[in-house]
C-alpha atoms as a PDB file:
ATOM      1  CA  UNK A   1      19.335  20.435 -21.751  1.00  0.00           C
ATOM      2  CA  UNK A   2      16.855  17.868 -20.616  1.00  0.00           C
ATOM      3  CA  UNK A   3      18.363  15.107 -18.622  1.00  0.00           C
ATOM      4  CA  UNK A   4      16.498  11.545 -18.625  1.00  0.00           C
ATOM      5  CA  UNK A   5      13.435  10.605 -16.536  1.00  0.00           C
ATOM      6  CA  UNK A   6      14.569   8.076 -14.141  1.00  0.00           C
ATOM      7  CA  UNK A   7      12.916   4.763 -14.596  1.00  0.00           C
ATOM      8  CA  UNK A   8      10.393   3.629 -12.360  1.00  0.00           C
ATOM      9  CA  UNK A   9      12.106   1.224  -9.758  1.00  0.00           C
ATOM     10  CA  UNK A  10      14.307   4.151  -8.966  1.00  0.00           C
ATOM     11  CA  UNK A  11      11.325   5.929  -8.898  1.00  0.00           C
ATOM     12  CA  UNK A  12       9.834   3.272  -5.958  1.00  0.00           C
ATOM     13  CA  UNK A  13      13.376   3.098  -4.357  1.00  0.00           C
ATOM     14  CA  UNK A  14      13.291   6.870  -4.246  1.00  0.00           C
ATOM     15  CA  UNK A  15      10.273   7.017  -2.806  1.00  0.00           C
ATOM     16  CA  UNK A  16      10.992   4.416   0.138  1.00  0.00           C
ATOM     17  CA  UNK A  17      14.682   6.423   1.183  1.00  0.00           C
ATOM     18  CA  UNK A  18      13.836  10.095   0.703  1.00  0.00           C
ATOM     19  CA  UNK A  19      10.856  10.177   2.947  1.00  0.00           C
ATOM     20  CA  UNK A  20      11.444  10.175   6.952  1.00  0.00           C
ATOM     21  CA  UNK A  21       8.088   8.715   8.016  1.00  0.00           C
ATOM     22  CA  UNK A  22       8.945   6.004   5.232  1.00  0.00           C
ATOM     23  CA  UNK A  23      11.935   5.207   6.498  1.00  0.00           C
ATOM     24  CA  UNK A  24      10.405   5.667  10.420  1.00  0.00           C
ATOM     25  CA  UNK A  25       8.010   2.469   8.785  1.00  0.00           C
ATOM     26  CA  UNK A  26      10.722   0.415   7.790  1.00  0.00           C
ATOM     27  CA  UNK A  27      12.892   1.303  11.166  1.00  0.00           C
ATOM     28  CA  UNK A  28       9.619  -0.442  13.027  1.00  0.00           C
ATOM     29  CA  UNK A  29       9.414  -3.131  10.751  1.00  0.00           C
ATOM     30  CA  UNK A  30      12.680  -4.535  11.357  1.00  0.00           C
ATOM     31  CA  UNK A  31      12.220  -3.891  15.085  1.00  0.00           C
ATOM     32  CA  UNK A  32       9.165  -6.203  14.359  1.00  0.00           C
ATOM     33  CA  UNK A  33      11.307  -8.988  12.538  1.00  0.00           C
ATOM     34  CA  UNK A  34      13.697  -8.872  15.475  1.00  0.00           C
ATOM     35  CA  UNK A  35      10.831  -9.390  18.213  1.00  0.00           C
ATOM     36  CA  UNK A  36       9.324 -12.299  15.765  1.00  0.00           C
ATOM     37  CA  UNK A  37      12.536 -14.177  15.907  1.00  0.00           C
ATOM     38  CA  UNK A  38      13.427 -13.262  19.666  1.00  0.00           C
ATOM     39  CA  UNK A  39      10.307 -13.915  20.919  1.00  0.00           C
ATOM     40  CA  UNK A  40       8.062 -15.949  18.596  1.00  0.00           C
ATOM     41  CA  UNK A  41       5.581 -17.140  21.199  1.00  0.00           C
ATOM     42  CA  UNK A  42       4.488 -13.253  21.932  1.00  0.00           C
ATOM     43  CA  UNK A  43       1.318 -11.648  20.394  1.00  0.00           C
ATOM     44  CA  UNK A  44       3.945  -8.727  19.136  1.00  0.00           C
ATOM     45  CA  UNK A  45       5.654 -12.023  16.808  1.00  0.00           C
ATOM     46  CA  UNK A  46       2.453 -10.816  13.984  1.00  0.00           C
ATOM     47  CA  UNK A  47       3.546  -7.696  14.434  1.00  0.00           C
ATOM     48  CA  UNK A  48       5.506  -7.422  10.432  1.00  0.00           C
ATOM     49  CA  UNK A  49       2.077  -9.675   9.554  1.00  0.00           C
ATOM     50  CA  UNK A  50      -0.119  -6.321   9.860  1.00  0.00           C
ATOM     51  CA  UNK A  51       2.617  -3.938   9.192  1.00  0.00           C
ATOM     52  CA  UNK A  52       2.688  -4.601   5.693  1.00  0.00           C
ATOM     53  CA  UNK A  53      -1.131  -5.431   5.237  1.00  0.00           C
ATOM     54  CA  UNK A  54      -3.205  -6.131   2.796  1.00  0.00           C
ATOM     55  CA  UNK A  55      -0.586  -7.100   0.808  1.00  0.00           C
ATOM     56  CA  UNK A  56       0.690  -9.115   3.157  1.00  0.00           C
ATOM     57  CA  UNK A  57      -2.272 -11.371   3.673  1.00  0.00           C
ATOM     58  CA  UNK A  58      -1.803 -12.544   0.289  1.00  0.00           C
ATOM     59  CA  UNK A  59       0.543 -15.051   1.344  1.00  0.00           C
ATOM     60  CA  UNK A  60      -1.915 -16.795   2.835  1.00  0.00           C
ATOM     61  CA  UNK A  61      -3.021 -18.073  -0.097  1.00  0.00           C
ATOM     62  CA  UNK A  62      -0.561 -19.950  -1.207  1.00  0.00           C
ATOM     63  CA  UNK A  63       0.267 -23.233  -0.568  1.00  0.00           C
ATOM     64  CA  UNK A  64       3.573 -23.547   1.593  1.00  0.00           C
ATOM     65  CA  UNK A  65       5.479 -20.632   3.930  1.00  0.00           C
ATOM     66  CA  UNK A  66       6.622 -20.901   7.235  1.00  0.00           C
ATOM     67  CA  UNK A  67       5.366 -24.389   8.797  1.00  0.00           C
ATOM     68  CA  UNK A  68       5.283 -25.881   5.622  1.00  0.00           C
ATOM     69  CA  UNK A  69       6.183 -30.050   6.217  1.00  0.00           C
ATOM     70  CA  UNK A  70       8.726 -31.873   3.817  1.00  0.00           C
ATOM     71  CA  UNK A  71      12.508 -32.396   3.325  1.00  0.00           C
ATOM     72  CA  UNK A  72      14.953 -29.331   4.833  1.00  0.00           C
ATOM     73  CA  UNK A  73      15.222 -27.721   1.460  1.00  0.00           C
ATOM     74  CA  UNK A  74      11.817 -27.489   0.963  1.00  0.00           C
ATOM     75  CA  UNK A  75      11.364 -26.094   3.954  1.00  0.00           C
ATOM     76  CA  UNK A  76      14.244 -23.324   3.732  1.00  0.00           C
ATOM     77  CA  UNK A  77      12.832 -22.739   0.158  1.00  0.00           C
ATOM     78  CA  UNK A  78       9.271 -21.781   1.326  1.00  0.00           C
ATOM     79  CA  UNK A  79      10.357 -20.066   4.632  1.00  0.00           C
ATOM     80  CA  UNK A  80      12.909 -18.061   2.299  1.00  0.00           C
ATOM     81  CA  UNK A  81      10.215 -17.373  -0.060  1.00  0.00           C
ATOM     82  CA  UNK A  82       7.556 -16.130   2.393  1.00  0.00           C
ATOM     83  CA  UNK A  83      10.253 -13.964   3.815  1.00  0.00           C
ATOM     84  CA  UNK A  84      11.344 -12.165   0.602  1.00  0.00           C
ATOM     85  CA  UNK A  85       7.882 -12.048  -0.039  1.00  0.00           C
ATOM     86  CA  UNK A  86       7.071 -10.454   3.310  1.00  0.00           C
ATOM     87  CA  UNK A  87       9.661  -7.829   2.216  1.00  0.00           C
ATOM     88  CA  UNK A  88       8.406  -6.881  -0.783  1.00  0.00           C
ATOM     89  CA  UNK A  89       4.869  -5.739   1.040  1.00  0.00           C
ATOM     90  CA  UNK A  90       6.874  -3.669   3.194  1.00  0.00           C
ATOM     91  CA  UNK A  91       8.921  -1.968   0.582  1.00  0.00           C
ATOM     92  CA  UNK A  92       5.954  -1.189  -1.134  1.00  0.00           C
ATOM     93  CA  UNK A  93       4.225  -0.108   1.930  1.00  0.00           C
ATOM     94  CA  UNK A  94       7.483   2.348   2.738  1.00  0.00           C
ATOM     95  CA  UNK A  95       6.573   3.698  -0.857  1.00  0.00           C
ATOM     96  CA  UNK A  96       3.356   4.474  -0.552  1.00  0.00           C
ATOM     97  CA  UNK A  97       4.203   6.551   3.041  1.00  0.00           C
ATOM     98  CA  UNK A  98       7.061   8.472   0.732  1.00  0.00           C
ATOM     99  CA  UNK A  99       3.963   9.478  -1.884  1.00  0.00           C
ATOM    100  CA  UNK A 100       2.078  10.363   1.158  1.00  0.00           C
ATOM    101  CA  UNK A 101       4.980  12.595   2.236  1.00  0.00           C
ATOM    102  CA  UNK A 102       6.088  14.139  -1.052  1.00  0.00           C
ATOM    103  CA  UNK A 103       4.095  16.955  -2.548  1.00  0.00           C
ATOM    104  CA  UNK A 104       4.193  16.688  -6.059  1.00  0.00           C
ATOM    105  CA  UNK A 105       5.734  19.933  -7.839  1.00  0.00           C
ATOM    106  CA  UNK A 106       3.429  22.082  -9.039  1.00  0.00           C
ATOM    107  CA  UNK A 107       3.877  24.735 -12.005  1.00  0.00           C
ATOM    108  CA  UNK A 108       3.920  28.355 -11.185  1.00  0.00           C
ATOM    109  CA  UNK A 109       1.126  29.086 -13.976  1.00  0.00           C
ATOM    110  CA  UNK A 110      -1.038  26.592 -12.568  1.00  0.00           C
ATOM    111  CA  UNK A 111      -3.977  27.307 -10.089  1.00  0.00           C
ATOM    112  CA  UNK A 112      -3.968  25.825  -6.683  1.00  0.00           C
ATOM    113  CA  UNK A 113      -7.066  23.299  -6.375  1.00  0.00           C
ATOM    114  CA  UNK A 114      -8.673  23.924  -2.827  1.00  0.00           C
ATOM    115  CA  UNK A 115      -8.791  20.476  -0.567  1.00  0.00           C
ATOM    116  CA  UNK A 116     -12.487  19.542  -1.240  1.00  0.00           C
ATOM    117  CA  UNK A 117     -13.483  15.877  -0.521  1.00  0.00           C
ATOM    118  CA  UNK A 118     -13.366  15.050  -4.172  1.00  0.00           C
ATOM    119  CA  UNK A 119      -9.672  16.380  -4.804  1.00  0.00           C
ATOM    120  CA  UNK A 120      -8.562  14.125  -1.870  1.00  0.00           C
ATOM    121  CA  UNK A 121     -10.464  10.836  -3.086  1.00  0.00           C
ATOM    122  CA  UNK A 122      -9.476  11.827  -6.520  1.00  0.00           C
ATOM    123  CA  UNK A 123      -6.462   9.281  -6.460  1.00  0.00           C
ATOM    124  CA  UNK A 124      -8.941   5.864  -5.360  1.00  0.00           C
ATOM    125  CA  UNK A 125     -10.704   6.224  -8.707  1.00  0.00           C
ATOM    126  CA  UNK A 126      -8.277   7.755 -11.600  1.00  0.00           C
ATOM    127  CA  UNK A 127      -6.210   4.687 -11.774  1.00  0.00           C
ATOM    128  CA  UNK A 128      -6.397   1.069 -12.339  1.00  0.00           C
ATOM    129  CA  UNK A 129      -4.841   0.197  -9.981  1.00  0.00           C
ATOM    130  CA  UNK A 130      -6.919   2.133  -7.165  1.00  0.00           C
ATOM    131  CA  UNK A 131      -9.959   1.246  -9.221  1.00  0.00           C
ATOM    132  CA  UNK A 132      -8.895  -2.688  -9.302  1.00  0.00           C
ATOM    133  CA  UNK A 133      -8.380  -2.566  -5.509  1.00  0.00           C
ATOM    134  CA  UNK A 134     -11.657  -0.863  -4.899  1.00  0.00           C
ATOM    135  CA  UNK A 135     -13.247  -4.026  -6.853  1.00  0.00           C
ATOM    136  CA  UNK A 136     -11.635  -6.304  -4.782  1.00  0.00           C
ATOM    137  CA  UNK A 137     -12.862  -4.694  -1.502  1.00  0.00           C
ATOM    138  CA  UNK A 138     -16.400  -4.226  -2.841  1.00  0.00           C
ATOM    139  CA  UNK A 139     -16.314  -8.260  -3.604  1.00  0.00           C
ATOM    140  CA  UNK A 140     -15.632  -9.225  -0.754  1.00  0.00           C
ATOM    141  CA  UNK A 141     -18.408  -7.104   1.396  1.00  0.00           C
ATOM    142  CA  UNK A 142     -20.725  -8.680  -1.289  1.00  0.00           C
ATOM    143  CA  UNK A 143     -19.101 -11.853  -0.677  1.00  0.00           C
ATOM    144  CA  UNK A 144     -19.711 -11.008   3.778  1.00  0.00           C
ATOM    145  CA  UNK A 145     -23.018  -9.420   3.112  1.00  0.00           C
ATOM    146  CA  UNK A 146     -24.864 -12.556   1.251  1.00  0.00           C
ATOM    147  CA  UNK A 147     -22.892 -15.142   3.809  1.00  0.00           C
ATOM    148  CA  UNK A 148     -24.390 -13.281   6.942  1.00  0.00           C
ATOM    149  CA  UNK A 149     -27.862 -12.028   5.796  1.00  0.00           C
ATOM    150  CA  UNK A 150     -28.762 -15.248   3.110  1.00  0.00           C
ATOM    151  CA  UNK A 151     -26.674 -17.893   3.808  1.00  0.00           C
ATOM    152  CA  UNK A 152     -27.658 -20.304   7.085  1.00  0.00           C
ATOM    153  CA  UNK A 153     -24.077 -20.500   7.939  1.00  0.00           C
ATOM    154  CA  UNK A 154     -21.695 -17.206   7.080  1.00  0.00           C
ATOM    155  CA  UNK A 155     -18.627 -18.982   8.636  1.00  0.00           C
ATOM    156  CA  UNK A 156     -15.757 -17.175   8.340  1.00  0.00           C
ATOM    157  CA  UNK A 157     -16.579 -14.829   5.594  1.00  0.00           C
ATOM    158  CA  UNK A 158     -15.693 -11.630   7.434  1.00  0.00           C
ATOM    159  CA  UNK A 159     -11.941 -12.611   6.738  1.00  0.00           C
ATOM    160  CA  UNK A 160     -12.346 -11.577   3.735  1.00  0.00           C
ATOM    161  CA  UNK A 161     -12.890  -8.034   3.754  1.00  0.00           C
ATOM    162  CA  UNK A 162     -11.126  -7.799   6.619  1.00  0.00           C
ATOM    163  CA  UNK A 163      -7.484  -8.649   4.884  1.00  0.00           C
ATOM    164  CA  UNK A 164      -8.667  -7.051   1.986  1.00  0.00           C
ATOM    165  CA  UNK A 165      -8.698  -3.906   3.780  1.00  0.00           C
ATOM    166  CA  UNK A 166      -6.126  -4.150   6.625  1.00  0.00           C
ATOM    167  CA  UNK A 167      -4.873  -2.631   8.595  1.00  0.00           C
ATOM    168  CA  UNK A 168      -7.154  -0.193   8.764  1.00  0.00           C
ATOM    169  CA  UNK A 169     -10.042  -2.410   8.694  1.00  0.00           C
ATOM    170  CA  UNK A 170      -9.014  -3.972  12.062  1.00  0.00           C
ATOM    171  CA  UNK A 171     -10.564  -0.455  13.720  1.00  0.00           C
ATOM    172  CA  UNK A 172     -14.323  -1.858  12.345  1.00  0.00           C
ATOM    173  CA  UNK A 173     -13.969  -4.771  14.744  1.00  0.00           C
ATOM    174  CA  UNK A 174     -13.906  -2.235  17.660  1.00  0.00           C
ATOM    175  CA  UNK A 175     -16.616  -0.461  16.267  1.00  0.00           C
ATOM    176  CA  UNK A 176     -18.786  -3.112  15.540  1.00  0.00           C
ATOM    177  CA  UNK A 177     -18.157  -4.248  18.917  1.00  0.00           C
ATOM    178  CA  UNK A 178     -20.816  -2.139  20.947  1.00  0.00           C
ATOM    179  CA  UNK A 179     -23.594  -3.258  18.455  1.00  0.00           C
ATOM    180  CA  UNK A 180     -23.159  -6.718  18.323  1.00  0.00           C
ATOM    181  CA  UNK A 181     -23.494  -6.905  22.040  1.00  0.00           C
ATOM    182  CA  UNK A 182     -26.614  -4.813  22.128  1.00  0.00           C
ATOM    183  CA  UNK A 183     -30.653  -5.317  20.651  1.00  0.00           C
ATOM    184  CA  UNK A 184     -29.136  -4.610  17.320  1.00  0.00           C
ATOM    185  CA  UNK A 185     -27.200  -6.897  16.636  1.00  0.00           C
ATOM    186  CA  UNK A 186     -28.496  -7.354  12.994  1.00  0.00           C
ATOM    187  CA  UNK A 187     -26.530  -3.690  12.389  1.00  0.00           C
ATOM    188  CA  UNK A 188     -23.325  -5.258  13.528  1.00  0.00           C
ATOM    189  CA  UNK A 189     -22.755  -6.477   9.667  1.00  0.00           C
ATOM    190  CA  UNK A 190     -23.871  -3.060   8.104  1.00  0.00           C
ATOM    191  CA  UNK A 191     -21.239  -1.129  10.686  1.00  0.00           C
ATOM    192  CA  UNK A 192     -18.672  -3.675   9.968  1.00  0.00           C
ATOM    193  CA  UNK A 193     -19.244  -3.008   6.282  1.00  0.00           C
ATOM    194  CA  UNK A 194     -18.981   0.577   6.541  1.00  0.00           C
ATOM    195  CA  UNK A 195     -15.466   0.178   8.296  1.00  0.00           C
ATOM    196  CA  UNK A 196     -14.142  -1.740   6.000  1.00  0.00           C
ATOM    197  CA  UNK A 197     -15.176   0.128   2.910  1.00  0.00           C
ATOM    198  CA  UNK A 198     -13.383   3.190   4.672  1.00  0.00           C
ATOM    199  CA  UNK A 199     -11.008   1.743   5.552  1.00  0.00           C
ATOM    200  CA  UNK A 200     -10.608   0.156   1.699  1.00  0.00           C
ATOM    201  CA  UNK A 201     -11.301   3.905   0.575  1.00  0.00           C
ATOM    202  CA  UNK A 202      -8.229   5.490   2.738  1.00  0.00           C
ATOM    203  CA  UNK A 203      -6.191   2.579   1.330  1.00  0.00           C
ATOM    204  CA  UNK A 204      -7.026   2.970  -1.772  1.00  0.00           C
ATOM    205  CA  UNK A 205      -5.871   6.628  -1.941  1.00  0.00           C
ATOM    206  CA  UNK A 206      -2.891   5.948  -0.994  1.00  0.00           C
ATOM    207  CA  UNK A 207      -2.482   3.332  -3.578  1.00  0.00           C
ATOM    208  CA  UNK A 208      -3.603   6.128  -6.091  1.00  0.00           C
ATOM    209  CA  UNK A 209      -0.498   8.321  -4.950  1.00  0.00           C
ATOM    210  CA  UNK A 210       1.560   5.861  -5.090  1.00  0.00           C
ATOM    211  CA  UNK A 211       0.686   4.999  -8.249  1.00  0.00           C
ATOM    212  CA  UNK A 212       0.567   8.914  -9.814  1.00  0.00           C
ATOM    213  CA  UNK A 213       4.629   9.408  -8.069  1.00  0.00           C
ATOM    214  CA  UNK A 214       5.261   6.633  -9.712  1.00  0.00           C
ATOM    215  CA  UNK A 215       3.443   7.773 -13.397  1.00  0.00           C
ATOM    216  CA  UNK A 216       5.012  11.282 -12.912  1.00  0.00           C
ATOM    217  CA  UNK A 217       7.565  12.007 -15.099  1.00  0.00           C
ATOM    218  CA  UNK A 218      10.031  14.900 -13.479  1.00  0.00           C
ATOM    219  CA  UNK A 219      12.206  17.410 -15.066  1.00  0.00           C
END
């Protein structure tokens, strides 16, 4: 007799408690949260800040969070917000490291695909919501690359694709490094790129698992 297909926040909350390197994420996150309250004046206090990048970043946006100057309420209201906020990225964060760690069942009839390249980058382009991630990556190194080689000032505009593909994308500062201190410095942008749109690749893939656990219907 078939039973019903659970829905999919059980899914997502089955994904974040059955996996032990997603719960090993959310065990350091909270360790995080308790350094950022004990000691808010150490570098470790950003610590739940780039655990649960990207998505995390996209608080920064909006117009009030922590800091945010008005009466009490309004300022428990937006620190309240920022932090349920904040744990939302995580949770979904802890989900995509249970996808990572679950091997989706596989019928006995059915062949096993060897691991070629395109089998493993297979989940950053056969969903939306990879493929609408991907986008956003790609638009901002379009947005870098025409700030740094066209316009007189580029400003800031490596922010961009550097929250957009975080925390991985953190690793293309240390690369880029080296070559912006040597002759070439007019590489530095093109290695920077190509970090980022690794890193955005390797996040992206894990968005696509994510996204196919979540789309899989089991017995």
């Amino acid at each position: 007799m078939p039973t019903a297909s659970p829905s999919r926040p059980r899914r997502l909350i089955a994904l974040v408690t059955d996996s032990r390197l997603a719960r090993s994420y959310l065990a350091v996150f909270a360790a995080g949260i308790l350094v950022m309250f004990l000691f808010p004046e150490s570098p470790y206090a950003m610590s739940p800040l780039l655990l649960t990048a990207p998505l995390s970043f996209l608080g920064l946006v909006f117009p009030f969070g922590p800091g945010t100057e008005g009466s009490g309420t309004a300022e428990a209201l937006a620190t309240g917000f920022w932090a349920v906020c904040l744990l939302l990225c995580a949770l979904v964060n802890a989900a995509v490291l249970g996808a990572l760690a679950k091997r989706p069942a596989r019928e006995p009839s059915a062949p096993a695909h060897p691991r070629t390249s395109r089998n493993l980058l297979a989940p950053a382009v056969d969903n939306w919501l990879a493929r609408g991630y991907l986008a956003v990556v790609a638009a901002s190194l379009v947005f870098f690359l025409y700030a740094m080689y066209v316009l007189p000032d580029p400003g800031f505009a490596g922010i961009w694709p550097l929250m957009a593909a975080a925390p991985l994308s953190f690793l293309a500062l240390l690369v880029m490094a080296p070559v912006e201190h040597s002759s070439l410095t007019w590489l530095s942008p093109l290695v920077f790129s190509a970090g980022v749109l690794l890193s955005g690749l390797v996040n992206a893939v894990l968005i696509g698992l994510l996204a196919r656990m979540l789309r899989t219907r089991p017995a």
